[in-house]
N, C-alpha and C. Protein backbone atom coordinates (compact mmCIF):
# COMPACT_ATOMS: atom_id res chain seq x y z
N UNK A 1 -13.45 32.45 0.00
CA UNK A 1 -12.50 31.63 0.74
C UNK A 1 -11.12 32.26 0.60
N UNK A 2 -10.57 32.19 1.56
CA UNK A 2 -9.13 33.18 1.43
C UNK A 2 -8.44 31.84 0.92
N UNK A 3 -6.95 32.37 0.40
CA UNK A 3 -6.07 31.73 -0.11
C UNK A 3 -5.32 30.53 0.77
N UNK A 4 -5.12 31.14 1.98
CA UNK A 4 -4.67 29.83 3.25
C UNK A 4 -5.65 28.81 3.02
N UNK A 5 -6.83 29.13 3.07
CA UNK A 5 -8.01 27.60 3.45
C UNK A 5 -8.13 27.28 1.79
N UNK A 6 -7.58 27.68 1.10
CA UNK A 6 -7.94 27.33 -0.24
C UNK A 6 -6.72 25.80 -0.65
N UNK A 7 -5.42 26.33 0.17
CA UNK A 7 -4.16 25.72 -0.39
C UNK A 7 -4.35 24.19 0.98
N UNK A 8 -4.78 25.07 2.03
CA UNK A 8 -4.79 24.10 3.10
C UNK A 8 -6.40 22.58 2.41
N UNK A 9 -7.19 22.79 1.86
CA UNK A 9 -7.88 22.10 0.89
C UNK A 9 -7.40 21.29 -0.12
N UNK A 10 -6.46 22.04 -0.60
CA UNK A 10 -5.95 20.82 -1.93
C UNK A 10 -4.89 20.45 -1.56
N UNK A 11 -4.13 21.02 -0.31
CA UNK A 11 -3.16 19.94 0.35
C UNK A 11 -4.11 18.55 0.74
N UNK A 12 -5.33 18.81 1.17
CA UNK A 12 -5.74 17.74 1.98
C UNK A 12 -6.43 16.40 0.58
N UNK A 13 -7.04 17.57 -0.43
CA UNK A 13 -7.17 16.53 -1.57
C UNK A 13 -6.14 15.52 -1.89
N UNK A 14 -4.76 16.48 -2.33
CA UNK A 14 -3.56 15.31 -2.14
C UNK A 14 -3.61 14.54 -1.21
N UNK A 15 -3.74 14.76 0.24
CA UNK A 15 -3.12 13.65 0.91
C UNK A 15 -4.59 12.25 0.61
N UNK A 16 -5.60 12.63 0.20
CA UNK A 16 -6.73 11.70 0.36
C UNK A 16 -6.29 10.92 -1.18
N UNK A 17 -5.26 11.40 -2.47
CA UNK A 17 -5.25 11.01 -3.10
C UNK A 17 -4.41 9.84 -3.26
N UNK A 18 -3.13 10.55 -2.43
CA UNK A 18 -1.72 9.17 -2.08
C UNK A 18 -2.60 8.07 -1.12
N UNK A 19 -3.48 8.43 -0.36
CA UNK A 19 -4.00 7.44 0.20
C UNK A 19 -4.59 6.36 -0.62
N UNK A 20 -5.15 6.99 -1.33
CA UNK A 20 -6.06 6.35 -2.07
C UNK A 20 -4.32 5.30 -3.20
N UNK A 21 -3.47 5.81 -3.69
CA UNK A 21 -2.43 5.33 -4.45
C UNK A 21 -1.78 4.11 -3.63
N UNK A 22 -1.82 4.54 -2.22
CA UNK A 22 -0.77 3.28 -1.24
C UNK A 22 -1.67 2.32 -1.10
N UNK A 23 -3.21 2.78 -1.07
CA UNK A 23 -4.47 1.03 -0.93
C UNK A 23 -4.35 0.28 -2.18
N UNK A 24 -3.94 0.97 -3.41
CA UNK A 24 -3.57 0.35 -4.50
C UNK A 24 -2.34 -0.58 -4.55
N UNK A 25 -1.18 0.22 -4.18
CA UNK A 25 0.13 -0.37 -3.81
C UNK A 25 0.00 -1.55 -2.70
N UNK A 26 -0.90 -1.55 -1.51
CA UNK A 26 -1.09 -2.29 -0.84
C UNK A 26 -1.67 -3.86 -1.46
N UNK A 27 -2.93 -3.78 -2.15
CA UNK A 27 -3.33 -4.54 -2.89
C UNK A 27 -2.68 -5.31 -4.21
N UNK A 28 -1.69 -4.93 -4.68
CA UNK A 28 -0.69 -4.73 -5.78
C UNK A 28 0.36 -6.07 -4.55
N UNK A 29 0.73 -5.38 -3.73
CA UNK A 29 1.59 -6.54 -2.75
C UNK A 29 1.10 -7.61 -2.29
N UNK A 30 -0.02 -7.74 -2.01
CA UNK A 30 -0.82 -8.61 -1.35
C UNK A 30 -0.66 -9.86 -2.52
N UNK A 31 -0.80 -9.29 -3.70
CA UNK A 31 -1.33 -10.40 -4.68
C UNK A 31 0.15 -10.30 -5.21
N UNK A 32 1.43 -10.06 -5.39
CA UNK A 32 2.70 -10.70 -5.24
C UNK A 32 2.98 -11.74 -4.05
N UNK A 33 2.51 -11.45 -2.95
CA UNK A 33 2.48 -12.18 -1.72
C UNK A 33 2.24 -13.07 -2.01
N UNK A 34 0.87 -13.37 -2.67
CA UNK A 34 0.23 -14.47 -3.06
C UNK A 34 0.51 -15.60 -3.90
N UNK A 35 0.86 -15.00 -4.80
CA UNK A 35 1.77 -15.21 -6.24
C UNK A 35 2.99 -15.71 -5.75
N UNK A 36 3.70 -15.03 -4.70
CA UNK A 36 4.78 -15.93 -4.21
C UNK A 36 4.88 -17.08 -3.73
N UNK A 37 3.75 -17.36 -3.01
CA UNK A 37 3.51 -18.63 -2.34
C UNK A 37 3.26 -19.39 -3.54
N UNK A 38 2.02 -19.12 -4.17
CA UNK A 38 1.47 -20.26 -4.92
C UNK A 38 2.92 -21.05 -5.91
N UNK A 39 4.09 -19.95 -6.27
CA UNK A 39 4.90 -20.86 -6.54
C UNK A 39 6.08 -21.59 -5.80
N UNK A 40 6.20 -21.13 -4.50
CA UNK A 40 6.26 -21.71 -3.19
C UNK A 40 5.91 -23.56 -3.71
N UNK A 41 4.76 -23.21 -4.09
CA UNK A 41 4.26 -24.73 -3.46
C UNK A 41 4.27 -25.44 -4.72
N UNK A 42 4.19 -25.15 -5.74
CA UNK A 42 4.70 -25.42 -6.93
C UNK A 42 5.97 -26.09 -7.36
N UNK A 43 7.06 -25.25 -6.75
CA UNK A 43 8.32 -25.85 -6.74
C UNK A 43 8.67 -26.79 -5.45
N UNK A 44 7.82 -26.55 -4.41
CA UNK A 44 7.95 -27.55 -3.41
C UNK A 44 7.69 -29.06 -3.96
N UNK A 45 6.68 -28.97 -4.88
CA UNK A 45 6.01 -30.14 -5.55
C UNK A 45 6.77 -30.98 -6.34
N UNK A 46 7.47 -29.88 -6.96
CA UNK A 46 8.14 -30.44 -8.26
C UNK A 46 9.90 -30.84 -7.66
N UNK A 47 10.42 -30.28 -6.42
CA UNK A 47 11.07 -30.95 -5.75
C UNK A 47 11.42 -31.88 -4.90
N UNK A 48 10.44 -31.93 -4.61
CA UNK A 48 10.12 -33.45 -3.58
C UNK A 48 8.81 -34.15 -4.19
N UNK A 49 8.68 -34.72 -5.56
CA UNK A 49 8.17 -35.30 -6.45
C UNK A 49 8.21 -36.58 -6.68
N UNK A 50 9.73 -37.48 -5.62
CA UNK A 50 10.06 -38.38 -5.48
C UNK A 50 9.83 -38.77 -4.37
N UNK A 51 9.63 -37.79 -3.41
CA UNK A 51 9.15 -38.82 -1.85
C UNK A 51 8.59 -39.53 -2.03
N UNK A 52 8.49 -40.63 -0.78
CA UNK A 52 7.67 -41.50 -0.37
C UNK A 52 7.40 -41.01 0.59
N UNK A 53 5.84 -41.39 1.48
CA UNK A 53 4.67 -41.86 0.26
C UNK A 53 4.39 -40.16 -0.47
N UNK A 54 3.71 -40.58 -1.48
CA UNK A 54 3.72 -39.15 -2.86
C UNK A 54 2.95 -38.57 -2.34
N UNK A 55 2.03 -38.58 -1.46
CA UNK A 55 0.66 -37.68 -0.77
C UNK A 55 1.40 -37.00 -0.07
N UNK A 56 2.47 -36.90 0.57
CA UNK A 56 3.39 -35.96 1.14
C UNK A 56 3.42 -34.61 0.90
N UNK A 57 4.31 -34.37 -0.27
CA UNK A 57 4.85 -33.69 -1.17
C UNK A 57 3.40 -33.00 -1.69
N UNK A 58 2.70 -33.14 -2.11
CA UNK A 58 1.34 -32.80 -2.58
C UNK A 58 0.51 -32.32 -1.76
N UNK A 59 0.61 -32.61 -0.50
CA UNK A 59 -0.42 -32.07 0.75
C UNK A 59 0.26 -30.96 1.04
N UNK A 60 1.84 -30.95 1.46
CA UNK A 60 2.41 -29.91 2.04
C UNK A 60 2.11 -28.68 0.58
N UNK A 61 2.56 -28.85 -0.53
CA UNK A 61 1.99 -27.59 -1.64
C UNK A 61 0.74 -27.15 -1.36
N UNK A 62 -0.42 -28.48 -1.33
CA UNK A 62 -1.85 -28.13 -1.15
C UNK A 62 -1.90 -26.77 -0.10
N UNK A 63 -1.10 -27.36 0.70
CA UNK A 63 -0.98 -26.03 2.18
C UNK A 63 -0.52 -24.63 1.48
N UNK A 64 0.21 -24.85 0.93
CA UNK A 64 0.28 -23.33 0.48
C UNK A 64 -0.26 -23.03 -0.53
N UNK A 65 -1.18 -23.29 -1.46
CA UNK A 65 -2.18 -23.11 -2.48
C UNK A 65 -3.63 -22.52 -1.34
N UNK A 66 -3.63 -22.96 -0.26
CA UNK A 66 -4.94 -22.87 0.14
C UNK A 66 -4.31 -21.65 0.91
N UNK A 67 -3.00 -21.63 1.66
CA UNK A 67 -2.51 -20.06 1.55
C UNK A 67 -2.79 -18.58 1.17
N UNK A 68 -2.10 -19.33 -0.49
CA UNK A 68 -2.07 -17.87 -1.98
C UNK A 68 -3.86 -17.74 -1.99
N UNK A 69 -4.97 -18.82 -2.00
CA UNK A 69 -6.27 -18.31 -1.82
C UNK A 69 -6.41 -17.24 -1.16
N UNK A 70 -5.97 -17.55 0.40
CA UNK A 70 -6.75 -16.83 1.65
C UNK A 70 -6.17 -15.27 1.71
N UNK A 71 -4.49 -15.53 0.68
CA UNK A 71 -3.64 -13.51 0.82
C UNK A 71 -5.19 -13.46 -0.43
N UNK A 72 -5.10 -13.92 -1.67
CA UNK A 72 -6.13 -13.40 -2.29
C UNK A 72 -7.43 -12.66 -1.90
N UNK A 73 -8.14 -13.66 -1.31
CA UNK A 73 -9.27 -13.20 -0.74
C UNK A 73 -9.17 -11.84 0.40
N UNK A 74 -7.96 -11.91 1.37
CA UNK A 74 -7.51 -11.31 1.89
C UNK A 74 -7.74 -9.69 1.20
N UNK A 75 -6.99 -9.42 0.10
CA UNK A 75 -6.69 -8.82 -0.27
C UNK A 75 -8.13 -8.02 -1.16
N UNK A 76 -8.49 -8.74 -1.62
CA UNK A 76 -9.95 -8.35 -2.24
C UNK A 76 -10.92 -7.49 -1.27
N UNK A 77 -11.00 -8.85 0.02
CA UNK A 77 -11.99 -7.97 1.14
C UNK A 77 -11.15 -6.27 1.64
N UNK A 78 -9.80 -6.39 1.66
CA UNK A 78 -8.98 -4.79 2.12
C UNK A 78 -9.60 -4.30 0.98
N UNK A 79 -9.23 -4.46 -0.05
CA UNK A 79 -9.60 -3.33 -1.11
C UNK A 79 -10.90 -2.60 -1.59
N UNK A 80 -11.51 -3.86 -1.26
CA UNK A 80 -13.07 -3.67 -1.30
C UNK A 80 -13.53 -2.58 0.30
N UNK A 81 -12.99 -3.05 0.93
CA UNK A 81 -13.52 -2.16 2.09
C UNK A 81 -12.63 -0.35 1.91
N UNK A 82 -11.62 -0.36 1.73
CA UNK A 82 -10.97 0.61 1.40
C UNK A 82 -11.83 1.36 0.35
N UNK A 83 -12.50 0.65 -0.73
CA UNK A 83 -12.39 1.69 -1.84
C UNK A 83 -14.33 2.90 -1.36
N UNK A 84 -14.26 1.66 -0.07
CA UNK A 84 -15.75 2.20 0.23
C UNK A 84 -15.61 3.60 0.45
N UNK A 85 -14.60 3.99 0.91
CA UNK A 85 -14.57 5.34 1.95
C UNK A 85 -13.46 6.44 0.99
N UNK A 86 -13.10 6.23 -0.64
CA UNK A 86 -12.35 6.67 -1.27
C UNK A 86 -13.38 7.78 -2.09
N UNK A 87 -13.19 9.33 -1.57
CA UNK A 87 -13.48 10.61 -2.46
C UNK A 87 -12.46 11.05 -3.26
N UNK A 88 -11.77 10.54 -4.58
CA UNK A 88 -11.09 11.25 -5.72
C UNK A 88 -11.04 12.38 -5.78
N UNK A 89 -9.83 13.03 -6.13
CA UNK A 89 -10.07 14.60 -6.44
C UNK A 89 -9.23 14.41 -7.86
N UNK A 90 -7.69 13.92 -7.84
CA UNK A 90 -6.78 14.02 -9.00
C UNK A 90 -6.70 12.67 -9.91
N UNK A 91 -6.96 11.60 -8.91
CA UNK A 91 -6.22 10.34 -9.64
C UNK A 91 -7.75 9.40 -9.69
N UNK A 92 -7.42 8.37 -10.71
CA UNK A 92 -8.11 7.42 -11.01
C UNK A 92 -8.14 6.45 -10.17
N UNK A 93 -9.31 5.91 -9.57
CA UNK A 93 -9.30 4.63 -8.65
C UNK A 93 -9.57 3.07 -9.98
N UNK A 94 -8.82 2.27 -9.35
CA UNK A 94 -9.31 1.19 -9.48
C UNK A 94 -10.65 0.86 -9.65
N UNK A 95 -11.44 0.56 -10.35
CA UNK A 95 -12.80 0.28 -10.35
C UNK A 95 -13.34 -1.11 -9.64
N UNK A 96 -13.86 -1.12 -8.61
CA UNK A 96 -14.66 -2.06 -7.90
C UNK A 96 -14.30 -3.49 -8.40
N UNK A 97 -15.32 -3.64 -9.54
CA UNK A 97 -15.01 -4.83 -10.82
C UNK A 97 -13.46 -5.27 -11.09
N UNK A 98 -13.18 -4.20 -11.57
CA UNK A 98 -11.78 -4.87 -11.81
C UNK A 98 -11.07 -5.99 -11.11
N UNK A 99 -11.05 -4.89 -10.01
CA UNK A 99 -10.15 -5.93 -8.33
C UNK A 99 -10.56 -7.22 -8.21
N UNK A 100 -12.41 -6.97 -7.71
CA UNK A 100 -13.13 -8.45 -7.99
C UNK A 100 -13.07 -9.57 -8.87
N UNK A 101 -13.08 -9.18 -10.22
CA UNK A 101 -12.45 -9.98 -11.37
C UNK A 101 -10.66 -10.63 -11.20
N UNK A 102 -10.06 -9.73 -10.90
CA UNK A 102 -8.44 -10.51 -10.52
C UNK A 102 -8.73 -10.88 -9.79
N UNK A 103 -9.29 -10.95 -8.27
CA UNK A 103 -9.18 -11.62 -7.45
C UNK A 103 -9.86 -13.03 -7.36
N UNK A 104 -10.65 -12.92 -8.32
CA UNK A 104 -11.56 -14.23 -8.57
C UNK A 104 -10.96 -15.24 -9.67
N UNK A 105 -10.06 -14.77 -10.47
CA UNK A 105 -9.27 -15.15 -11.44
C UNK A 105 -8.13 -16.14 -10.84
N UNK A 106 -7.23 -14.98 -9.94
CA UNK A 106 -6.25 -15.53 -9.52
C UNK A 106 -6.40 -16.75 -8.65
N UNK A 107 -7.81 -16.86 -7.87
CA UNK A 107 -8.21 -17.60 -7.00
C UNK A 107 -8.79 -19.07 -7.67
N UNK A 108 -9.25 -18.77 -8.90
CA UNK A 108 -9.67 -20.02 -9.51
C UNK A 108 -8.75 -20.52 -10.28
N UNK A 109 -7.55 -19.73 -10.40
CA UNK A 109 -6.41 -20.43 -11.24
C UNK A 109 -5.48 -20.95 -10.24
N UNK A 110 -5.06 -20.82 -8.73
CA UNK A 110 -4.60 -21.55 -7.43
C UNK A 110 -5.26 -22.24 -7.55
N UNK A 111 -6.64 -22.72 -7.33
CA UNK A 111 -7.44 -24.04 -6.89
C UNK A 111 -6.96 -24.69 -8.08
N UNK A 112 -7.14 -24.31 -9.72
CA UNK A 112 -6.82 -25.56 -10.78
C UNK A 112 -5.58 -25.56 -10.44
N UNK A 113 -4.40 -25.21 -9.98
CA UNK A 113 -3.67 -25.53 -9.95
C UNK A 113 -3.12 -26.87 -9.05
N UNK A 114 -4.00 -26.34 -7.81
CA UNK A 114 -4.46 -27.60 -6.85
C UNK A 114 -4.75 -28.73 -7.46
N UNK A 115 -5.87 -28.80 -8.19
CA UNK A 115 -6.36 -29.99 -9.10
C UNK A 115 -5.53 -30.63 -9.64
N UNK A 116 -5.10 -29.61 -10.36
CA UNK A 116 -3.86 -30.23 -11.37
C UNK A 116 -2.59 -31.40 -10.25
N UNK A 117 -2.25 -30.52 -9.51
CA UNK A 117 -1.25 -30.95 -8.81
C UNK A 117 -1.68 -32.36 -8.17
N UNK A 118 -2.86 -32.38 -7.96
CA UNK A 118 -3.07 -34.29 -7.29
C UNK A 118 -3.52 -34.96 -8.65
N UNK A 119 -3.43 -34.50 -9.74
CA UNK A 119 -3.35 -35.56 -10.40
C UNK A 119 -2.24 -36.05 -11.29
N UNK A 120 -1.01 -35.23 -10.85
CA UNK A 120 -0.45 -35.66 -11.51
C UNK A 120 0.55 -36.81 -10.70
């Protein structure tokens, strides 16, 4: 292999590798996104805590709890589909599990939070 198709190769490894770094970064935002809302609705709660009637205030948070779920899930199915088509050359991917595990985490700690929130 001559030296041109050699350099023109591990240019292209790099670029498959930043790709592979920005689906990370992508996923990384998604679940700030998420995270933003869920306290969105949190402090919505805890500020209008005094309306009348109280199912108000609690439904409108509920709305954005069921939100921070859907960027979650959102975000799981991108990553998951992304990591299908990811060949490594330099950098470490995310492992499958991992993602799945936060995303299932973060998602069952929004819903208790839900819970929590109508009963109090």
């Amino acid at each position: 292999m001559n030296p041109k198709q050699e350099l023109a190769e591990e240019r292209t490894d790099w670029a498959e590798d930043r790709t592979i770094l920005a689906a990370e970064r992508t996923f990384a935002g998604w679940l700030r996104t998420g995270l933003t809302i869920a306290a969105l609705a949190i402090g919505l709660q805890a500020l209008f805590r005094a309306a009348e009637p109280t199912w108000l205030p609690k439904a409108v948070a509920t709305l954005f709890l069921i939100t921070a779920v859907l960027v979650f899930a959102a975000a799981w199915s991108e990553a998951r589909r992304s990591h299908r088509n990811f060949s490594t050359h330099g950098c470490r991917v995310q492992p499958t599990w991992r993602i799945s595990l936060l995303s299932a985490l973060l998602i069952a700690g929004t819903l208790g939070t839900g819970g929590v929130l109508w009963l109090l």
